[in-house]
Protein backbone atom coordinates (compact mmCIF):
# COMPACT_ATOMS: atom_id res chain seq x y z
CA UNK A 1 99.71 39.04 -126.38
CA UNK A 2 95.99 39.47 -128.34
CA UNK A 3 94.44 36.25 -129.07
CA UNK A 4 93.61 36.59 -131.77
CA UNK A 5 92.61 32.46 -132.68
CA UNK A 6 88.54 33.84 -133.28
CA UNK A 7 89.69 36.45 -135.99
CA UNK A 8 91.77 33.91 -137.91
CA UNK A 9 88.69 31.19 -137.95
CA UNK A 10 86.23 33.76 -138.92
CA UNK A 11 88.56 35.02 -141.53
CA UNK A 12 89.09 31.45 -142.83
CA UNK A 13 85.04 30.57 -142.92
CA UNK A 14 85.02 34.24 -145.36
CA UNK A 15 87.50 33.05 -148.01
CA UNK A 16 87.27 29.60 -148.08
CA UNK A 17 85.45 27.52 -151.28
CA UNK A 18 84.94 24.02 -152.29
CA UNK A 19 82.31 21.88 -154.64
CA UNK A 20 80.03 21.36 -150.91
CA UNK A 21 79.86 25.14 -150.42
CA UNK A 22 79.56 26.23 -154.49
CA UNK A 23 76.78 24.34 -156.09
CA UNK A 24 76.54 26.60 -158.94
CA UNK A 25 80.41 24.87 -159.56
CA UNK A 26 79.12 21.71 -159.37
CA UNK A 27 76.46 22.34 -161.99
CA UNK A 28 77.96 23.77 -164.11
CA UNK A 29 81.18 20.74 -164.10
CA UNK A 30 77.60 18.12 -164.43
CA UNK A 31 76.91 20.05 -167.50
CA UNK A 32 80.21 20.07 -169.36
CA UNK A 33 80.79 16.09 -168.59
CA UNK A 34 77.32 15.17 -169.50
CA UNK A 35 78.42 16.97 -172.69
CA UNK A 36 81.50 15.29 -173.47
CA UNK A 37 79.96 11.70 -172.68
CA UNK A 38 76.98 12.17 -175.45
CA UNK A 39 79.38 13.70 -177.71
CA UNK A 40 81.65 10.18 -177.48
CA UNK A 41 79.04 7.92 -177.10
CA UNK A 42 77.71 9.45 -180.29
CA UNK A 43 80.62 9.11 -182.09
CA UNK A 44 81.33 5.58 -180.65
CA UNK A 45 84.58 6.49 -178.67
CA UNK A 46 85.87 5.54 -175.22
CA UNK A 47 84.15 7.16 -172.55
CA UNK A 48 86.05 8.33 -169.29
CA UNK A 49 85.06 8.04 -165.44
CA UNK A 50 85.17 10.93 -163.57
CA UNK A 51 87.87 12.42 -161.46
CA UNK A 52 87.47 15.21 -159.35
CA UNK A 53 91.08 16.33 -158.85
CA UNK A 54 92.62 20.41 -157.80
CA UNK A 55 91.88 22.39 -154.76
CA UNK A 56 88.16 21.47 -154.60
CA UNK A 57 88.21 18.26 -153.80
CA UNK A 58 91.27 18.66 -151.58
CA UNK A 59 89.52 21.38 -149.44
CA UNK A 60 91.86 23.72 -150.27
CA UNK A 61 89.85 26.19 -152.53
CA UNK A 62 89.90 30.27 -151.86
CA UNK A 63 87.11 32.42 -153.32
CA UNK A 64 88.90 34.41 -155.57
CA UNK A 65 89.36 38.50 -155.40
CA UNK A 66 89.45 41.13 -158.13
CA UNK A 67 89.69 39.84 -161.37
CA UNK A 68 90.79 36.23 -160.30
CA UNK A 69 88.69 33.32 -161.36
CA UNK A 70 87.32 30.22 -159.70
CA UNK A 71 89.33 27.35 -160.98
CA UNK A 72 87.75 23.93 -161.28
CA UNK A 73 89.93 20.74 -161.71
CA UNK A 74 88.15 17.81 -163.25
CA UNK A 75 90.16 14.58 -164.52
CA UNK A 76 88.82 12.13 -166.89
CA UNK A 77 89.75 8.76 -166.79
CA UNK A 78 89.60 6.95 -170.16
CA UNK A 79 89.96 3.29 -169.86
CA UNK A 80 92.69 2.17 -171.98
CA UNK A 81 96.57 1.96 -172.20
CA UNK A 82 98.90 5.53 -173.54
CA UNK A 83 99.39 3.53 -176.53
CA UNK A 84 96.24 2.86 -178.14
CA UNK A 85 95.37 6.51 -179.17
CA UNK A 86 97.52 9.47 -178.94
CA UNK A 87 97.48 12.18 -176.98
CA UNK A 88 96.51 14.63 -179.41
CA UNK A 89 93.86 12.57 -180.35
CA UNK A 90 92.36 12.29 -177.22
CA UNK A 91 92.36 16.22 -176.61
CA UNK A 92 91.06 16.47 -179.74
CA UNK A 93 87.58 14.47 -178.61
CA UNK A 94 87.05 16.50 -176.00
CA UNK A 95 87.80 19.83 -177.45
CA UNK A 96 85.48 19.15 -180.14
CA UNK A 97 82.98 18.28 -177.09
CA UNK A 98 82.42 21.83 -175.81
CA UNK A 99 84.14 24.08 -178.05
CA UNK A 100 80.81 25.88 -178.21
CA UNK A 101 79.95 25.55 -175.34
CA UNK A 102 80.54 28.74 -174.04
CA UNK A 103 82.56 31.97 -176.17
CA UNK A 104 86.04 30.85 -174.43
CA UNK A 105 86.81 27.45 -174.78
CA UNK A 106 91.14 27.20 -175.42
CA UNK A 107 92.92 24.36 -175.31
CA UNK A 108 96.00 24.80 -172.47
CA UNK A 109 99.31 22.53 -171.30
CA UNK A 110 97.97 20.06 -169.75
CA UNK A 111 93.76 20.84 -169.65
CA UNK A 112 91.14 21.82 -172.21
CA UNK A 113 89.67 25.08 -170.16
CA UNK A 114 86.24 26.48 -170.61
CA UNK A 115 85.69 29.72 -169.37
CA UNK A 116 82.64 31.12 -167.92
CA UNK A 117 81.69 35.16 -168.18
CA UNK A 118 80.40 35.15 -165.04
CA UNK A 119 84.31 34.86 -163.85
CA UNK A 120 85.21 30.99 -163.48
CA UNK A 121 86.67 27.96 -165.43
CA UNK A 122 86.49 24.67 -165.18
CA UNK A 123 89.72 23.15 -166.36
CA UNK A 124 89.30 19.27 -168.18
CA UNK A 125 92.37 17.32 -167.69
CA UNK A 126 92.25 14.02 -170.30
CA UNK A 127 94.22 10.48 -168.93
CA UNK A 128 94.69 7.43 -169.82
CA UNK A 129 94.23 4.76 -167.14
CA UNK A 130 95.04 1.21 -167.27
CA UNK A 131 96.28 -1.63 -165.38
CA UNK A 132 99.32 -2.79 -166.19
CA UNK A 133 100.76 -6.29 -165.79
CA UNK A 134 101.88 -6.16 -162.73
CA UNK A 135 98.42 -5.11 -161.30
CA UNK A 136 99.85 -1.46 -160.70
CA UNK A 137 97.34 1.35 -161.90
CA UNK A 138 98.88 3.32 -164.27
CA UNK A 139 98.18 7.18 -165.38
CA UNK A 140 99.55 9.31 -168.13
CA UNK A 141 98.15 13.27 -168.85
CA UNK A 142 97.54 14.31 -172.07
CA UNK A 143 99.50 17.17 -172.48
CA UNK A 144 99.09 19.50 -175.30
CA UNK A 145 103.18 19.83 -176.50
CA UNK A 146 104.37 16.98 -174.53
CA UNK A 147 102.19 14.31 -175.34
CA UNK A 148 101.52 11.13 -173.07
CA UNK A 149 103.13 12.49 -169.58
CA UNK A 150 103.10 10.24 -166.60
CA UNK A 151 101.26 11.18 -163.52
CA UNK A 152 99.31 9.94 -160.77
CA UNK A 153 96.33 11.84 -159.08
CA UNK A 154 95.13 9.63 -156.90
CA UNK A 155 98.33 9.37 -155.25
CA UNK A 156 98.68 13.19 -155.06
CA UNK A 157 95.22 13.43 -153.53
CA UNK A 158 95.73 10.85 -151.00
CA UNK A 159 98.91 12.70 -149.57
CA UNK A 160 97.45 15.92 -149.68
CA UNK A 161 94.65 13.77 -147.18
CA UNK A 162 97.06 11.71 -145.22
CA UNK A 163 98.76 15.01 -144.04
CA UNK A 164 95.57 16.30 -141.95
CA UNK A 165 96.63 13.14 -139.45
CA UNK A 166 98.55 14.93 -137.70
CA UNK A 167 96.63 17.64 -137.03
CA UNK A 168 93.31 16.14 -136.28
CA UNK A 169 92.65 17.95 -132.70
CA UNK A 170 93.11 21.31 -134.40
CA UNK A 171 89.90 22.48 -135.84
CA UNK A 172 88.61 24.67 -133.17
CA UNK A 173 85.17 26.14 -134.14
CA UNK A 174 85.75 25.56 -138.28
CA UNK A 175 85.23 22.15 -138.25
CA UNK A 176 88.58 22.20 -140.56
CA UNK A 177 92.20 20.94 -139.90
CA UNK A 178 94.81 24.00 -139.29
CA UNK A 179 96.56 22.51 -142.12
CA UNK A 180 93.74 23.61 -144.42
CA UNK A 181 93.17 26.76 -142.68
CA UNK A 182 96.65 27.89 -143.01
CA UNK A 183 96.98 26.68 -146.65
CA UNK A 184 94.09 28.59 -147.44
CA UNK A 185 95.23 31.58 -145.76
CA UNK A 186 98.63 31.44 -147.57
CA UNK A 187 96.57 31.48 -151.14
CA UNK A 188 94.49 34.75 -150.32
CA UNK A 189 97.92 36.40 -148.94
CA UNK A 190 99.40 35.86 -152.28
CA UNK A 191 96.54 36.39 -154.15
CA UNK A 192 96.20 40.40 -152.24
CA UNK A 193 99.78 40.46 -152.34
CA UNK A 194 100.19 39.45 -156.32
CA UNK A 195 96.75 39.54 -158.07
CA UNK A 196 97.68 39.31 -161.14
CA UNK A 197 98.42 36.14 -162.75
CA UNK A 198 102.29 35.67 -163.82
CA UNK A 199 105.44 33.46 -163.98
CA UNK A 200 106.47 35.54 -160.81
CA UNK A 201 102.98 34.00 -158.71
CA UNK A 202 103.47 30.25 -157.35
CA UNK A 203 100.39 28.11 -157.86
CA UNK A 204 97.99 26.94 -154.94
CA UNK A 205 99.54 23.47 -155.11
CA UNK A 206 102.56 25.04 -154.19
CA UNK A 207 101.81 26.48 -151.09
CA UNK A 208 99.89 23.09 -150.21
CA UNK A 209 103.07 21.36 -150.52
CA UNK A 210 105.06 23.87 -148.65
CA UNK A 211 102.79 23.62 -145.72
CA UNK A 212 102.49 19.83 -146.00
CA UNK A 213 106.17 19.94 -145.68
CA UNK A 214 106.72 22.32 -143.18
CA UNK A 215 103.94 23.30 -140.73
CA UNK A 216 103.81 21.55 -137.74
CA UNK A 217 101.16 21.43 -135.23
CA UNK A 218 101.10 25.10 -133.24
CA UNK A 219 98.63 25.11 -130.37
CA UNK A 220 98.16 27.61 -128.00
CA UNK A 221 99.20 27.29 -123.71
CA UNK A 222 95.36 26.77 -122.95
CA UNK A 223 95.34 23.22 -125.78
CA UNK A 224 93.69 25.38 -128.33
CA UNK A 225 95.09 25.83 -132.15
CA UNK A 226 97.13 29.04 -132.75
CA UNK A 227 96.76 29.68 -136.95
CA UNK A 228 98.80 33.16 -136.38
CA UNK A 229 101.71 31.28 -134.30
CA UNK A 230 101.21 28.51 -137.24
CA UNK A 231 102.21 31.03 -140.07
CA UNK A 232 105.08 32.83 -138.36
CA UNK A 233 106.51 29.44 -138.43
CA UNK A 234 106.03 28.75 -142.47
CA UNK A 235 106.88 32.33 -142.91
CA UNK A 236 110.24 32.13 -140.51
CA UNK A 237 111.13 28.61 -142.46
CA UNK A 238 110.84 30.49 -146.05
CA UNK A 239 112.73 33.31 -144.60
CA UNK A 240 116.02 31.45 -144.06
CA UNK A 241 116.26 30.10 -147.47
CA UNK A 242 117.85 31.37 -151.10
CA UNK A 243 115.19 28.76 -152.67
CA UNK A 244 112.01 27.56 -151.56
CA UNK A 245 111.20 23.76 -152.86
CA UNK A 246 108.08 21.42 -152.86
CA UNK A 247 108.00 19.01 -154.99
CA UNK A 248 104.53 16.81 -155.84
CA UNK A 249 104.75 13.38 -154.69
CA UNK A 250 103.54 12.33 -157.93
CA UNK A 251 105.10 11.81 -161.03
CA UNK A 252 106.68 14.03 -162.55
CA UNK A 253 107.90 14.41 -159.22
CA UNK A 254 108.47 18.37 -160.07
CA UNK A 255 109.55 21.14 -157.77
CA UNK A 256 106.39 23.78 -158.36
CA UNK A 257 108.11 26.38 -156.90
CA UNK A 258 111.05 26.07 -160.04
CA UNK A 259 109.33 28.20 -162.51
CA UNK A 260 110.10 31.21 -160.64
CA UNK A 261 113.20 33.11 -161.42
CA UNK A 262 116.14 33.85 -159.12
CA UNK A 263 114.61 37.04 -158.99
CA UNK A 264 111.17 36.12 -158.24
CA UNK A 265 111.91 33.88 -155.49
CA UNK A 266 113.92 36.59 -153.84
CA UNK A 267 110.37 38.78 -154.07
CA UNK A 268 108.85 35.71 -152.87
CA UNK A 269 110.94 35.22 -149.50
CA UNK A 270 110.34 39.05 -149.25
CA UNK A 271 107.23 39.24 -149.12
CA UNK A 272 107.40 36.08 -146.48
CA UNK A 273 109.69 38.49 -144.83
CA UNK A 274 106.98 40.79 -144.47
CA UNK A 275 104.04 38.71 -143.74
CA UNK A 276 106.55 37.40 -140.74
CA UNK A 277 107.27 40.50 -139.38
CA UNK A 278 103.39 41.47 -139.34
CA UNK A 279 102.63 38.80 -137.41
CA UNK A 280 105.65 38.87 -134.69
CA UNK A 281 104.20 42.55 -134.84
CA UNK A 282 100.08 41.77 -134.01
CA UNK A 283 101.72 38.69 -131.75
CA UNK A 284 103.75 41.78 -129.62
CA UNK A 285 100.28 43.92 -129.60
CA UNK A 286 98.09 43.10 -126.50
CA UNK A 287 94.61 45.05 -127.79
CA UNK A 288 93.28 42.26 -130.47
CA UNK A 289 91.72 45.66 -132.05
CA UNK A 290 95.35 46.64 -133.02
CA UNK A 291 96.90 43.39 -133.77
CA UNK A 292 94.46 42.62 -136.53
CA UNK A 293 94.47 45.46 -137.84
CA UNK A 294 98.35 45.25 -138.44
CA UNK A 295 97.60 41.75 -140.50
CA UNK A 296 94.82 43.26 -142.83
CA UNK A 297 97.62 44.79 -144.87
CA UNK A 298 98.85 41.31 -145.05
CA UNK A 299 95.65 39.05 -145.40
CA UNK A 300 93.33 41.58 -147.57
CA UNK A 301 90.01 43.39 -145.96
CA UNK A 302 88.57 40.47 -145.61
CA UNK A 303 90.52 39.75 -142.49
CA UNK A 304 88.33 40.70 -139.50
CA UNK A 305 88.95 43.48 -137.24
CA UNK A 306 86.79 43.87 -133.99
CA UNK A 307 85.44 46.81 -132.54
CA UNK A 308 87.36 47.88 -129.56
CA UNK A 309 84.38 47.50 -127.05
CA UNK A 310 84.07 43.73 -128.73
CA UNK A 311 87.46 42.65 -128.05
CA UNK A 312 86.64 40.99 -124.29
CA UNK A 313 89.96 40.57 -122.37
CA UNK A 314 93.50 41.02 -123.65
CA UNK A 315 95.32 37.97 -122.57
CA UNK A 316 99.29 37.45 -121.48
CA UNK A 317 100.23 33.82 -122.40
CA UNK A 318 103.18 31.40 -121.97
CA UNK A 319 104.77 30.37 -124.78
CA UNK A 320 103.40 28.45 -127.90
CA UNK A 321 103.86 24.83 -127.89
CA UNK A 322 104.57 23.64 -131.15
CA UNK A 323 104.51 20.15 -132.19
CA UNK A 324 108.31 18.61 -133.11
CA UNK A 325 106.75 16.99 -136.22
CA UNK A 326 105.91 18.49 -139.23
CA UNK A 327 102.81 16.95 -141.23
């Protein structure tokens, strides 16, 4: 058996993204707020706090491929209860905020986006926040169709955090949980294995959930962190199931794997069924040469591949010890 633990790091540091590593993100999300607040404070409205919410501020971001685009998450608190203004409303004060701000400013479900020619968006999500009387905070979206929905970020954001406990001795030379790296490598899979955006492609926050829920702890014999061992063990979960579920632990409490049709999910476990059998393949291979290339089909060309003279010794292991809990 190849180890092969280098390779999946380095290929993690290439395709990973977040507002520490992007500045040119966070200028550009400084710019549209500082926008919206002299638009409101000109027209004597509330004003918001800040919220930094999505796959950014969880460390969960992927640099995007092809004709994907960055996707920036931004909430904005506005201090007062669902009842004294409507949703609409609300939307409407920051719509009228930036809608010329750039040439593609729409407003969406639950976000006003505004897009950016250079191939991101940063996607404004209005709430209204308030304490209610028995001293529980209290959060509800403005959604475009739907109105006043009930959510809770802060809550999301602080599960998505509480699940790298468990895997706190697992960063090896990324400085980054194995929980992130293998949430991170489940985005660009899908992303190279389903660019294109559609009601058959799961979100990012579903795959964090799915590996919240179901990765456990995978370290090599030698006490190091095995990412490829890690994915077989997602991948042979999804495998052995008609329908994947993950559900936020948030109000609305929804499963965001349901949009997906009987017949997408079964494409879905497929192509789990194929990312498993690459890597039982590259775990089988003893050159590390060979068994990454077997996993760039899987992972995009991003995923390294060293030279054969570069490869240093081929090692023969016991088995992986995997932790019995799951984060």
């Amino acid at each position: 058996m190849a180890n092969i633990q280098k390779q999946f790091e380095g290929f993690h540091e290439t395709i990973r993204t977040d507002y520490e590593t992007n500045k040119e993100l966070r200028d550009k999300r400084d710019i549209i707020l500082g926008k919206i607040e002299k638009s409101l404070s000109e027209a004597k409205r509330p004003s918001f706090l800040r919220l930094m919410q999505g796959s950014y501020i969880m460390r969960t971001g992927v640099k995007p491929i092809g004709e994907k685009e960055y996707d920036i998450d931004v909430g904005m608190r506005f201090k007062f209860n669902a009842e004294e203004y409507d949703a609409t409303t609300v939307r409407e004060w920051v719509f009228e905020a930036v809608k010329s701000h750039t040439d593609n400013v729409e407003s969406k479900g639950p976000c006003i986006r505004v897009g950016y020619a250079k191939g991101f968006h940063v996607d404004l999500v209005p709430y209204a926040w308030w304490t209610d009387d028995a001293e529980a905070e209290q959060f509800r979206l403005a959604h475009s169709s739907k109105g006043w929905i009930a959510a809770d970020p802060p809550k999301l954001l602080k599960y998505v955090d509480d699940a790298q406990d468990t895997f706190v001795d697992t960063e090896g030379s990324t400085q980054t949980t194995q929980l992130r790296r293998v949430i991170r490598c489940l985005k660009r899979w899908d992303d190279v294995q389903l660019p294109e955006e559609s009601e058959a492609k799961p979100s990012g926050l579903a795959f964090t959930l799915l590996s919240i829920a179901q990765l456990a702890k995978t370290m090599s014999w030698d006490g190091k962190p095995d990412d490829r061992a890690a994915l077989m063990g997602i991948a042979s979960f999804v495998t052995g199931q008609t329908r994947v579920v993950a559900k936020k632990p948030s109000p609305e409490y929804e499963d965001m794997f349901a949009k997906l049709s009987d017949e997408h999910m079964e494409a879905l476990i497929e192509r789990f069924r194929v990312m498993k059998n690459a890597l039982e393949a590259s775990e089988r291979e003893v050159d590390p040469t060979k068994a990454c290339e077997l996993l760039v089909p899987i992972f995009g060309d991003d995923f390294p591949v060293p030279p054969p003279d570069a490869t240093g010794k081929k090692t023969q292991a016991p088995a992986i010890i995997t932790s019995s809990s799951s984060a």
